[in-house]
Protein backbone atom coordinates (compact mmCIF):
# COMPACT_ATOMS: atom_id res chain seq x y z
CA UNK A 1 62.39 -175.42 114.67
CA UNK A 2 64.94 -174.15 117.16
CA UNK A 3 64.15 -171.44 119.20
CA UNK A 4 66.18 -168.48 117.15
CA UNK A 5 64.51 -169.42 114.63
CA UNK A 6 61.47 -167.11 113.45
CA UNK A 7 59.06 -169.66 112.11
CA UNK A 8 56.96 -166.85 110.14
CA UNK A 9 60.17 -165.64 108.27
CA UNK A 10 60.26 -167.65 104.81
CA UNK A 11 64.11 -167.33 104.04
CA UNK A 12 65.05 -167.97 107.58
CA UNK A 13 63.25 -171.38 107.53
CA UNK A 14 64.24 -172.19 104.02
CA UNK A 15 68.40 -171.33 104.79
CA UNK A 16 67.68 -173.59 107.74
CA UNK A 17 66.12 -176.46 105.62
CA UNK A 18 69.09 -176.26 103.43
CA UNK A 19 71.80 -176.00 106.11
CA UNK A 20 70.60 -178.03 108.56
CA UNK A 21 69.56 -180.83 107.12
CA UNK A 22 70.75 -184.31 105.41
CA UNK A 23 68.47 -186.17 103.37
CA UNK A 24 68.83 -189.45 104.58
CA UNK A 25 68.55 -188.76 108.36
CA UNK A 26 66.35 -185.82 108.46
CA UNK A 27 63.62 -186.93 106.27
CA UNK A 28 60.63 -189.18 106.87
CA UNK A 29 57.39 -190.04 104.78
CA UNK A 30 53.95 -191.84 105.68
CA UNK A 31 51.69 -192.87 103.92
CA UNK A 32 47.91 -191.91 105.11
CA UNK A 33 44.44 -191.20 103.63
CA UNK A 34 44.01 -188.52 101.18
CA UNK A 35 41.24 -186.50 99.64
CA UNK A 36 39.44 -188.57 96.83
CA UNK A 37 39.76 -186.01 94.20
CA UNK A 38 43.89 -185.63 94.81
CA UNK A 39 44.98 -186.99 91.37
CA UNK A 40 49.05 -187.11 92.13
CA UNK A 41 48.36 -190.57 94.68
CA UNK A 42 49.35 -193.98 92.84
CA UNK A 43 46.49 -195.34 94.97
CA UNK A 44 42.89 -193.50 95.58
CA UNK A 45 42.38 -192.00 98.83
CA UNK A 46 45.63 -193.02 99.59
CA UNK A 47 48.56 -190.49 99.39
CA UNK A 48 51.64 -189.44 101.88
CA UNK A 49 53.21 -186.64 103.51
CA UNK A 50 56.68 -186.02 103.84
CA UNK A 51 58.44 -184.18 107.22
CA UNK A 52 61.76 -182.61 107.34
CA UNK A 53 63.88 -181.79 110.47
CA UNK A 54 65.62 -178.99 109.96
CA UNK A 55 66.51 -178.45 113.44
CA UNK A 56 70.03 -178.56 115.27
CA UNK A 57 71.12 -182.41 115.40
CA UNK A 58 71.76 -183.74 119.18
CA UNK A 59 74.34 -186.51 119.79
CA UNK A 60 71.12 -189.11 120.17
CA UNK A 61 70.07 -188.25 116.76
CA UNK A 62 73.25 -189.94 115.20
CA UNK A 63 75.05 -186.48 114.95
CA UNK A 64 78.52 -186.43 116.68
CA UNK A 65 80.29 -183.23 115.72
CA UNK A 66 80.07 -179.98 117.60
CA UNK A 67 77.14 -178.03 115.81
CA UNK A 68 78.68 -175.00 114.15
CA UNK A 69 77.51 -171.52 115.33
CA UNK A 70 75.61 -169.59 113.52
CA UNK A 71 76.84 -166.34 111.70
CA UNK A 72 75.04 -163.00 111.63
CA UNK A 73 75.83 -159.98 110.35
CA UNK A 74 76.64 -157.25 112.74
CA UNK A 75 74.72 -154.29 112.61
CA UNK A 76 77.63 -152.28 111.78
CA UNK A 77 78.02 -154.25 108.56
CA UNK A 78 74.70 -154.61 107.55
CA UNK A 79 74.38 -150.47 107.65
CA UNK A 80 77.22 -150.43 105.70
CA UNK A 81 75.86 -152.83 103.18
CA UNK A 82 72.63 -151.42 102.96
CA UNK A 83 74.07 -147.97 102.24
CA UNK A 84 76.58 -149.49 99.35
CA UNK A 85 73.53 -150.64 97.98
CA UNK A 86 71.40 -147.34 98.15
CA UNK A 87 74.53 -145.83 96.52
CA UNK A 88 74.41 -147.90 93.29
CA UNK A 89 70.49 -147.49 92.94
């Protein structure tokens, strides 16, 4: 992951699996031994693993457009969002 990225924050890796990455670039699987009593392998002791590279694309990794900045809240906003929603609880 990049370096703003908080690796031990759930949503933050999951919004950057779904924004940052493309299927058919960013996606590899191998195939490698597996424990015998896995049932979901075609082949016994054999299963695979798939990896995903959700981090920002370089222009040697086939990416050629400026890489968007990422938007945050300020904290101005986000205190007045959090007290909207204390309001309709």
């Amino acid at each position: 992951m990049d370096e703003d990225c908080d690796v031990h924050n759930t949503s933050e890796v999951l919004f950057r699996l779904c924004a940052n990455t493309d299927p058919a670039r960013d996606t590899t699987v191998i195939k490698n031994p597996s424990d015998s009593l896995d049932h979901a392998p075609s082949e016994q002791n054999i299963g695979s693993h798939m990896g995903f590279d959700a981090t920002r694309k370089l222009p040697g990794e086939n990416y050629h457009r400026p890489w968007p900045e990422l938007l945050k809240m300020t904290d101005e906003a986000r205190a007045l969002v959090d007290a909207l929603q204390a309001q309709s609880q």
